[in-house]
Structures are given as structure tokens and as C-alpha cells.
PDB file of N, CA and C in Angstrom:
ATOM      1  N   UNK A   1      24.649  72.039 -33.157  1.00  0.00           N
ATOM      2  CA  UNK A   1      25.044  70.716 -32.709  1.00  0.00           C
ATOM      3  C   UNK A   1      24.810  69.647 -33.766  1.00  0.00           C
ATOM      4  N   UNK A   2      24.147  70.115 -34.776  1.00  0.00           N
ATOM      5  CA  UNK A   2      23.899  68.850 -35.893  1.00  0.00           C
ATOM      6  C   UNK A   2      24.875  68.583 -36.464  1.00  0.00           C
ATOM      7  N   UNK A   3      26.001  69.492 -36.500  1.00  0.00           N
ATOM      8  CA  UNK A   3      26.854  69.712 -37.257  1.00  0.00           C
ATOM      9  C   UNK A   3      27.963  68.464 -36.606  1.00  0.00           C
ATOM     10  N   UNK A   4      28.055  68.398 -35.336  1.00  0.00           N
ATOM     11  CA  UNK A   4      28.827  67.603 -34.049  1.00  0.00           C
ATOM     12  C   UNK A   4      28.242  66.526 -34.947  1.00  0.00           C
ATOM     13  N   UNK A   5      27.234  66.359 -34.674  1.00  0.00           N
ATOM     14  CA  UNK A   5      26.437  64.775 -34.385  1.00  0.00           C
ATOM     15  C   UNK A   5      26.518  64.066 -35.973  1.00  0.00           C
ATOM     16  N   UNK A   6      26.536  64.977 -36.822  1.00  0.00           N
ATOM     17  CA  UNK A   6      27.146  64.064 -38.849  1.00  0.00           C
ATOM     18  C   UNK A   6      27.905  64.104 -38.364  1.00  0.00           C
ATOM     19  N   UNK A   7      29.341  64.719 -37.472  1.00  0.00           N
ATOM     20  CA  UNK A   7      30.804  64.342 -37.535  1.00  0.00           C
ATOM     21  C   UNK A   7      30.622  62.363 -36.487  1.00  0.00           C
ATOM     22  N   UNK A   8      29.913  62.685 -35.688  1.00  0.00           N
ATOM     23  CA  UNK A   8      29.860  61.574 -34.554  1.00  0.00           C
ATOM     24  C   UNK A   8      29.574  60.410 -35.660  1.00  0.00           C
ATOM     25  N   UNK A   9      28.567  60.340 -36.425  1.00  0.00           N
ATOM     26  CA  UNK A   9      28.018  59.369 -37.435  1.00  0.00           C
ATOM     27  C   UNK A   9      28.903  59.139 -38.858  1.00  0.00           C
ATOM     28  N   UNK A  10      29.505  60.174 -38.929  1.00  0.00           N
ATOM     29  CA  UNK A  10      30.258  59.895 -40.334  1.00  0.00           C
ATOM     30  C   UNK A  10      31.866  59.220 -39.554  1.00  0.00           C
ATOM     31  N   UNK A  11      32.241  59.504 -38.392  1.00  0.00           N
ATOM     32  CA  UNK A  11      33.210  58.354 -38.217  1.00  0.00           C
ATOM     33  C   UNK A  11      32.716  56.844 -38.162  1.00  0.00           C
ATOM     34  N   UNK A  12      31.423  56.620 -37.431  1.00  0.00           N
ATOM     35  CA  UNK A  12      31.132  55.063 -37.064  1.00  0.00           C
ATOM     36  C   UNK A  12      30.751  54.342 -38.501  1.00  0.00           C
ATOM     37  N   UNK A  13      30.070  55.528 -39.411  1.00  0.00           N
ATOM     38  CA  UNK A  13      29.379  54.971 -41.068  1.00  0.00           C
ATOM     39  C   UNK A  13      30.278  55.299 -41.712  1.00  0.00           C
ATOM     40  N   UNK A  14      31.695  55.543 -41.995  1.00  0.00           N
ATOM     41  CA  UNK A  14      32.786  55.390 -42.742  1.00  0.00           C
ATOM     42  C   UNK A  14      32.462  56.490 -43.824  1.00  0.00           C
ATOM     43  N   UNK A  15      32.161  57.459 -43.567  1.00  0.00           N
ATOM     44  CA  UNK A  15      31.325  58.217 -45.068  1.00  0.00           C
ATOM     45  C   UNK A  15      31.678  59.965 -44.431  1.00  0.00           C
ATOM     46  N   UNK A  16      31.684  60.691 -45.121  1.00  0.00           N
ATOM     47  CA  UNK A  16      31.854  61.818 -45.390  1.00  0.00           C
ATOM     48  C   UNK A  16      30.275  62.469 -44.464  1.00  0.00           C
ATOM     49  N   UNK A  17      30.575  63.889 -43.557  1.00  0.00           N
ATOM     50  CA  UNK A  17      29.591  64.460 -42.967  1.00  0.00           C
ATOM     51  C   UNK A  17      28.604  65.188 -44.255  1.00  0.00           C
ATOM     52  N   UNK A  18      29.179  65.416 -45.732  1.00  0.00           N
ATOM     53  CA  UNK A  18      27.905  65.485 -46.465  1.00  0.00           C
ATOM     54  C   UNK A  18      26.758  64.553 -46.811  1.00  0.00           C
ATOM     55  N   UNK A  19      27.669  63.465 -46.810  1.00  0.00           N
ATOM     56  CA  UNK A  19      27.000  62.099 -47.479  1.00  0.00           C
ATOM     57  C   UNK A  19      25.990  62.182 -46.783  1.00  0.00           C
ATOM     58  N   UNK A  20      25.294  62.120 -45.265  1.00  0.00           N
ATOM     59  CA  UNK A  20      24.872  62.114 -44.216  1.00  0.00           C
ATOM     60  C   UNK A  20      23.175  62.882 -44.584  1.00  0.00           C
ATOM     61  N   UNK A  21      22.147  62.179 -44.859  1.00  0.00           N
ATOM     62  CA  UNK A  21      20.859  63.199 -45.139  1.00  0.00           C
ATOM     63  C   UNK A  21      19.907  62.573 -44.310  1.00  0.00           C
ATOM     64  N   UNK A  22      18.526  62.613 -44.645  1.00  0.00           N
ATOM     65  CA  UNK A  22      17.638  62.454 -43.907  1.00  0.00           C
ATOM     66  C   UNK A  22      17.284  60.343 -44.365  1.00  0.00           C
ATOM     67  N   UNK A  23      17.808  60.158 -45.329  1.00  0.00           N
ATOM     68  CA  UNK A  23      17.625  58.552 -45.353  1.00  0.00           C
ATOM     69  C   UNK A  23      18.660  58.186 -45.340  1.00  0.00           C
ATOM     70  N   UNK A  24      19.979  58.493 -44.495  1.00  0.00           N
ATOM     71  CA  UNK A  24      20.814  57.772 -44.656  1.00  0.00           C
ATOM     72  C   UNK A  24      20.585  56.384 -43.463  1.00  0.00           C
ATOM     73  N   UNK A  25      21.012  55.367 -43.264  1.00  0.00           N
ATOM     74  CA  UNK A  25      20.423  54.503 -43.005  1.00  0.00           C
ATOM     75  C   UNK A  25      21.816  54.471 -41.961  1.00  0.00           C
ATOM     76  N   UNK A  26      20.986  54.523 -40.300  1.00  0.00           N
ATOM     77  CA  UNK A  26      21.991  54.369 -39.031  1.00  0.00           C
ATOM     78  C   UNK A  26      22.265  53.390 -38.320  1.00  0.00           C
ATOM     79  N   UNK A  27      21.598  52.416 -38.784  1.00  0.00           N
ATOM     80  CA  UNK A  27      21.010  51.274 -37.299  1.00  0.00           C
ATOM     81  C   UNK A  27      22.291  50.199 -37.089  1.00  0.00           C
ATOM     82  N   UNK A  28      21.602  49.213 -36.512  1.00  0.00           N
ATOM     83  CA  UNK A  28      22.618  48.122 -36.753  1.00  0.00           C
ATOM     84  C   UNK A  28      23.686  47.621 -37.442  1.00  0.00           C
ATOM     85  N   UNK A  29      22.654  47.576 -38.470  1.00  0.00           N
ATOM     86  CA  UNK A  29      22.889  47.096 -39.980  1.00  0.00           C
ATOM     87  C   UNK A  29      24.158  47.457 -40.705  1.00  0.00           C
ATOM     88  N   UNK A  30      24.323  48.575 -40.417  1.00  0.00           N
ATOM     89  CA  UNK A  30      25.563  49.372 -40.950  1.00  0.00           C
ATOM     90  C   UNK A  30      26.564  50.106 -40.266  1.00  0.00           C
ATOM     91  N   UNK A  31      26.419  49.641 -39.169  1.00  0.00           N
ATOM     92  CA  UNK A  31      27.598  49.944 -37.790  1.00  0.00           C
ATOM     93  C   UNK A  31      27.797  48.688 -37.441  1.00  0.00           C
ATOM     94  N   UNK A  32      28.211  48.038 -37.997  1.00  0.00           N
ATOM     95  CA  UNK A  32      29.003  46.778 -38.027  1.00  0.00           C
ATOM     96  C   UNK A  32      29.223  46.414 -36.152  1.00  0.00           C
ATOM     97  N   UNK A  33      28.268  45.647 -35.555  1.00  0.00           N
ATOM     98  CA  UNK A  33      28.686  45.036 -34.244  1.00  0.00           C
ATOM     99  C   UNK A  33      28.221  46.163 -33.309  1.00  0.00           C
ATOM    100  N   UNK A  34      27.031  44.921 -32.872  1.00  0.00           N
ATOM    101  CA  UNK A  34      26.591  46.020 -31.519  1.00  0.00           C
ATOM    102  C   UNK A  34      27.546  47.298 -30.565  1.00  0.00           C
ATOM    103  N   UNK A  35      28.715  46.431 -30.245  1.00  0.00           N
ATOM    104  CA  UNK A  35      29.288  47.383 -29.078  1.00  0.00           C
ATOM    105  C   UNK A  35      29.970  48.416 -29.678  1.00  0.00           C
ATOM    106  N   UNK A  36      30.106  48.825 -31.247  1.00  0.00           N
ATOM    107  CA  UNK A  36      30.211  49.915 -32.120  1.00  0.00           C
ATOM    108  C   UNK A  36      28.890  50.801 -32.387  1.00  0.00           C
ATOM    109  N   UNK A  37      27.662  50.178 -32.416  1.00  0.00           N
ATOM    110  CA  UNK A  37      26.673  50.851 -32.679  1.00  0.00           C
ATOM    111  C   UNK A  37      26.406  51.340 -30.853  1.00  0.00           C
ATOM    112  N   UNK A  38      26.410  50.649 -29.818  1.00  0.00           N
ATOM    113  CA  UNK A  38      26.627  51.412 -28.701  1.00  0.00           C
ATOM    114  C   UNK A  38      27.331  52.751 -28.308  1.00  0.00           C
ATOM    115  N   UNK A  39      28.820  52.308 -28.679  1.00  0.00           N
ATOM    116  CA  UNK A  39      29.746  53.349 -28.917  1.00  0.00           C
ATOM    117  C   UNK A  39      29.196  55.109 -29.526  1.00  0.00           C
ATOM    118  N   UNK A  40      28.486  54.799 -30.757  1.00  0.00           N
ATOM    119  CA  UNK A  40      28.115  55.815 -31.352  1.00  0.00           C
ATOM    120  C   UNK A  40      26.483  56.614 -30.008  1.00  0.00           C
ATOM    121  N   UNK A  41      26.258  55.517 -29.707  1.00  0.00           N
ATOM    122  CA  UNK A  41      24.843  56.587 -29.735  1.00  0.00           C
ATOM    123  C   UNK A  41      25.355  56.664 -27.730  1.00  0.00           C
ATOM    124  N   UNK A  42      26.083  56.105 -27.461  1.00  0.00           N
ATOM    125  CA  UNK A  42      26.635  56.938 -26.167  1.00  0.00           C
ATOM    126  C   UNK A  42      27.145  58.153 -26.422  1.00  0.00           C
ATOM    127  N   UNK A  43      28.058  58.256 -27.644  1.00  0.00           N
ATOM    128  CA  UNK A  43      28.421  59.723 -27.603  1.00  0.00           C
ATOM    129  C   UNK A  43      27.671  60.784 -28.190  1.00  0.00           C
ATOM    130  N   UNK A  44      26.803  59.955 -28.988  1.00  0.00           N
ATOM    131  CA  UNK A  44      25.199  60.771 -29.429  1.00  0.00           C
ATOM    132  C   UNK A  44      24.808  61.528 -27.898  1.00  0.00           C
ATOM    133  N   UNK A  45      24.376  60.670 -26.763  1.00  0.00           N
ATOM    134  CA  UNK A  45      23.454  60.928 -25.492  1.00  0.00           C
ATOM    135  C   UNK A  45      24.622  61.834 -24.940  1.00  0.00           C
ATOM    136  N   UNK A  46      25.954  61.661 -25.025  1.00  0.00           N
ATOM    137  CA  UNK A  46      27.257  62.538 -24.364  1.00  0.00           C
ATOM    138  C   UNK A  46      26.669  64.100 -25.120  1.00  0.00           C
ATOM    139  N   UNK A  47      27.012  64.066 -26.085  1.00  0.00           N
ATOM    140  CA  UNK A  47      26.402  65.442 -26.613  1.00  0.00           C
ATOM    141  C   UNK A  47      25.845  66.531 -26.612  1.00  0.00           C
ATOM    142  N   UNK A  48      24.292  65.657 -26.609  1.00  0.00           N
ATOM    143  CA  UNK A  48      22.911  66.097 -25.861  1.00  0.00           C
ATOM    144  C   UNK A  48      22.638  66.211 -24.793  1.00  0.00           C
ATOM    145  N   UNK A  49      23.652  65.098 -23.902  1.00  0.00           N
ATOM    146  CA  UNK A  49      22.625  65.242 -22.483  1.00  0.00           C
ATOM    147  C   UNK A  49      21.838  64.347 -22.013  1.00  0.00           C
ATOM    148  N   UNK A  50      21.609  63.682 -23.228  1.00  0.00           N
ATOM    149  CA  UNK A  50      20.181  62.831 -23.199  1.00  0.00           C
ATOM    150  C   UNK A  50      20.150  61.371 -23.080  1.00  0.00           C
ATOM    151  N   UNK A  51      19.498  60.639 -22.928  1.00  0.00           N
ATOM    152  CA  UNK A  51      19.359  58.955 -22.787  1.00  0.00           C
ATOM    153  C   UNK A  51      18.494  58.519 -23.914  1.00  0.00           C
ATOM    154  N   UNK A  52      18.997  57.916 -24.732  1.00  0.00           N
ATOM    155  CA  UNK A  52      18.483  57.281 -25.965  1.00  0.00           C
ATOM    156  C   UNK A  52      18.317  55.816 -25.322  1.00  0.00           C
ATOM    157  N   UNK A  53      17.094  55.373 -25.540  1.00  0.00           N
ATOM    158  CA  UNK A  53      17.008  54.185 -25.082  1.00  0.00           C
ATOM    159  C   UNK A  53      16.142  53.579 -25.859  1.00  0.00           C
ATOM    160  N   UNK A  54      15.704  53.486 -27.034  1.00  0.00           N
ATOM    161  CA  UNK A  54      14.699  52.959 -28.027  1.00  0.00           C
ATOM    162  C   UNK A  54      15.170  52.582 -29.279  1.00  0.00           C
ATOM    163  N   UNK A  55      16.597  52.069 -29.337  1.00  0.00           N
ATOM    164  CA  UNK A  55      17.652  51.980 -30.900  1.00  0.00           C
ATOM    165  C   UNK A  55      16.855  51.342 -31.374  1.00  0.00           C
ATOM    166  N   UNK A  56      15.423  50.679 -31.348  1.00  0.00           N
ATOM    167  CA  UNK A  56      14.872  49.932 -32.440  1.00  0.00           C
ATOM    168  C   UNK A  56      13.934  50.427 -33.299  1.00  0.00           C
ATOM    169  N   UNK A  57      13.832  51.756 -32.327  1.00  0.00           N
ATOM    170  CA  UNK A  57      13.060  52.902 -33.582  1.00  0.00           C
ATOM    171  C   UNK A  57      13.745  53.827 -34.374  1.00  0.00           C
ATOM    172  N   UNK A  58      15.058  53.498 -34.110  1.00  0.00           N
ATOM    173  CA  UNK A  58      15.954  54.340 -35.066  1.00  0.00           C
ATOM    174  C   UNK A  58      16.821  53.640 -36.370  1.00  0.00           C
ATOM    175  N   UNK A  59      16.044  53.948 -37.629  1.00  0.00           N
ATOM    176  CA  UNK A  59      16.606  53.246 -38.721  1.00  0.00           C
ATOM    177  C   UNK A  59      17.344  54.096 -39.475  1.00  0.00           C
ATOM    178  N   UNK A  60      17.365  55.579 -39.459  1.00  0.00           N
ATOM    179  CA  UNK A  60      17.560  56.474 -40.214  1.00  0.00           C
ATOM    180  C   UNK A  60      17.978  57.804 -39.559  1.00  0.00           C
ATOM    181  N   UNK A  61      18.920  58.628 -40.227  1.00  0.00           N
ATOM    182  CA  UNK A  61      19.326  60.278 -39.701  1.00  0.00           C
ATOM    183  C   UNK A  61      18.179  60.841 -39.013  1.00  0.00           C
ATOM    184  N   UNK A  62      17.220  60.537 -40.293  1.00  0.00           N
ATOM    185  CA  UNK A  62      15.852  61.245 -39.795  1.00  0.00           C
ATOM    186  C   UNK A  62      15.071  61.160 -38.451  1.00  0.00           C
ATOM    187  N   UNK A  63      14.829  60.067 -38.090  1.00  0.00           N
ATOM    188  CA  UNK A  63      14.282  59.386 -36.998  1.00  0.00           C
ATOM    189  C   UNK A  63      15.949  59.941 -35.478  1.00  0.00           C
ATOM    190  N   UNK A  64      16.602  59.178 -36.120  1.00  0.00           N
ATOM    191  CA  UNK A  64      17.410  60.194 -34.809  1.00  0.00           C
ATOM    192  C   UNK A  64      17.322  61.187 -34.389  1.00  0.00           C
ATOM    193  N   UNK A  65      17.513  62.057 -35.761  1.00  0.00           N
ATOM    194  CA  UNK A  65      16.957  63.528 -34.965  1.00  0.00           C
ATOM    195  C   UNK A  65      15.696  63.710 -34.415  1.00  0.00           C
ATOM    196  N   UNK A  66      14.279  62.534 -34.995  1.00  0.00           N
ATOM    197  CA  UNK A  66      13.330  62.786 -34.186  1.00  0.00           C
ATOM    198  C   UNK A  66      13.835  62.396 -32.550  1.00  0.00           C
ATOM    199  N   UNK A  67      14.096  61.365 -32.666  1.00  0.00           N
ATOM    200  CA  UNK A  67      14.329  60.764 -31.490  1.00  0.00           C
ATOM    201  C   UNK A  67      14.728  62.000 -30.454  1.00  0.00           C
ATOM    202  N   UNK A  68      16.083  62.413 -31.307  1.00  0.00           N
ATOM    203  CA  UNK A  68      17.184  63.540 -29.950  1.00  0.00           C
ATOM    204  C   UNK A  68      15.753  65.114 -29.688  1.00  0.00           C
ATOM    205  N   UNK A  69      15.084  65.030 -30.875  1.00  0.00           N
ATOM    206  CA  UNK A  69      13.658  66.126 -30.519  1.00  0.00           C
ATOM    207  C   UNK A  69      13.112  65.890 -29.457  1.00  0.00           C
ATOM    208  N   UNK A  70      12.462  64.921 -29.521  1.00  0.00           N
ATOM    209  CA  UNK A  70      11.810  64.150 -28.284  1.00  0.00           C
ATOM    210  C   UNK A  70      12.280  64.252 -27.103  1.00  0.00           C
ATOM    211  N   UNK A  71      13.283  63.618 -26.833  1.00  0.00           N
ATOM    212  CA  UNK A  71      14.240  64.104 -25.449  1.00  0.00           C
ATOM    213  C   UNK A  71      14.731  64.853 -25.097  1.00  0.00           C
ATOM    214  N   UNK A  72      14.806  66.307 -26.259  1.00  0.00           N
ATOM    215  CA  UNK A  72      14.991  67.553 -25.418  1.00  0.00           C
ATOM    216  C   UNK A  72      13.695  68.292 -25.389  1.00  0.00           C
ATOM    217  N   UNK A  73      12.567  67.943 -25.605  1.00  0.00           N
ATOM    218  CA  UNK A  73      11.601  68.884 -25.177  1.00  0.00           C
ATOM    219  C   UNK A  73      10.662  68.013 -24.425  1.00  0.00           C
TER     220      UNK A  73
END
């Protein structure tokens, strides 16, 4: 499923599913307009299953995937 979830992020961050590592930088900042950065991490939680509800601890690939860790175990 990681494989899904760089495709989910490399459409909203305009960038290629290699480009995509552990500092690539997810947040706000670079999903241009909240109801785009919504967009993405609804279909993040569509995915998984899961309810992401803490976007202010997520700055990075890395931390997402902690995040999506967290909520499946």
C-alpha cells in the first residue's frame, strides 16, 4: 500500500512517486490551500481505513507513515 499512498501524494505535490522519501516535506505548506491538503489525506484515511486527525504533526513522508503506523496498530 505504500506504493498507493506516493501515487496519492505525488499527484497533490506535483512530483514524481520516486521523488517522494522520508523528508519530503507534506504539510500545508506545499499543498497549496487547505481544501487540497484535505482532499489528499481523505484519500490517505480512504485507503487505510483510518481517521487521521492530527495534520499538525505531520510535516513530512516520514511522520505520515508514522502517523498511518499508529492507527493501524
Amino acid at each position: 500500500m505504500r506504493d498507493e499512498l506516493k501515487s496519492i501524494l505525488a499527484k497533490f505535490l506535483k512530483m514524481t512517486e520516486s521523488e517522494i522519501n522520508n523528508d519530503t516535506v507534506i504539510d500545508s505548506s506545499v499543498v497549496k490551500g487547505s481544501v487540497l491538503f484535505h482532499r489528499m489525506i481523505s484519500r490517505i484515511n480512504d485507503l487505510y481505513n483510518i481517521e487521521i486527525i492530527n495534520y499538525s504533526s505531520i510535516k513530512t513522508y516520514k511522520d505520515l507513515n508514522s502517523e498511518i503506523d499508529n492507527l493501524l496498530n
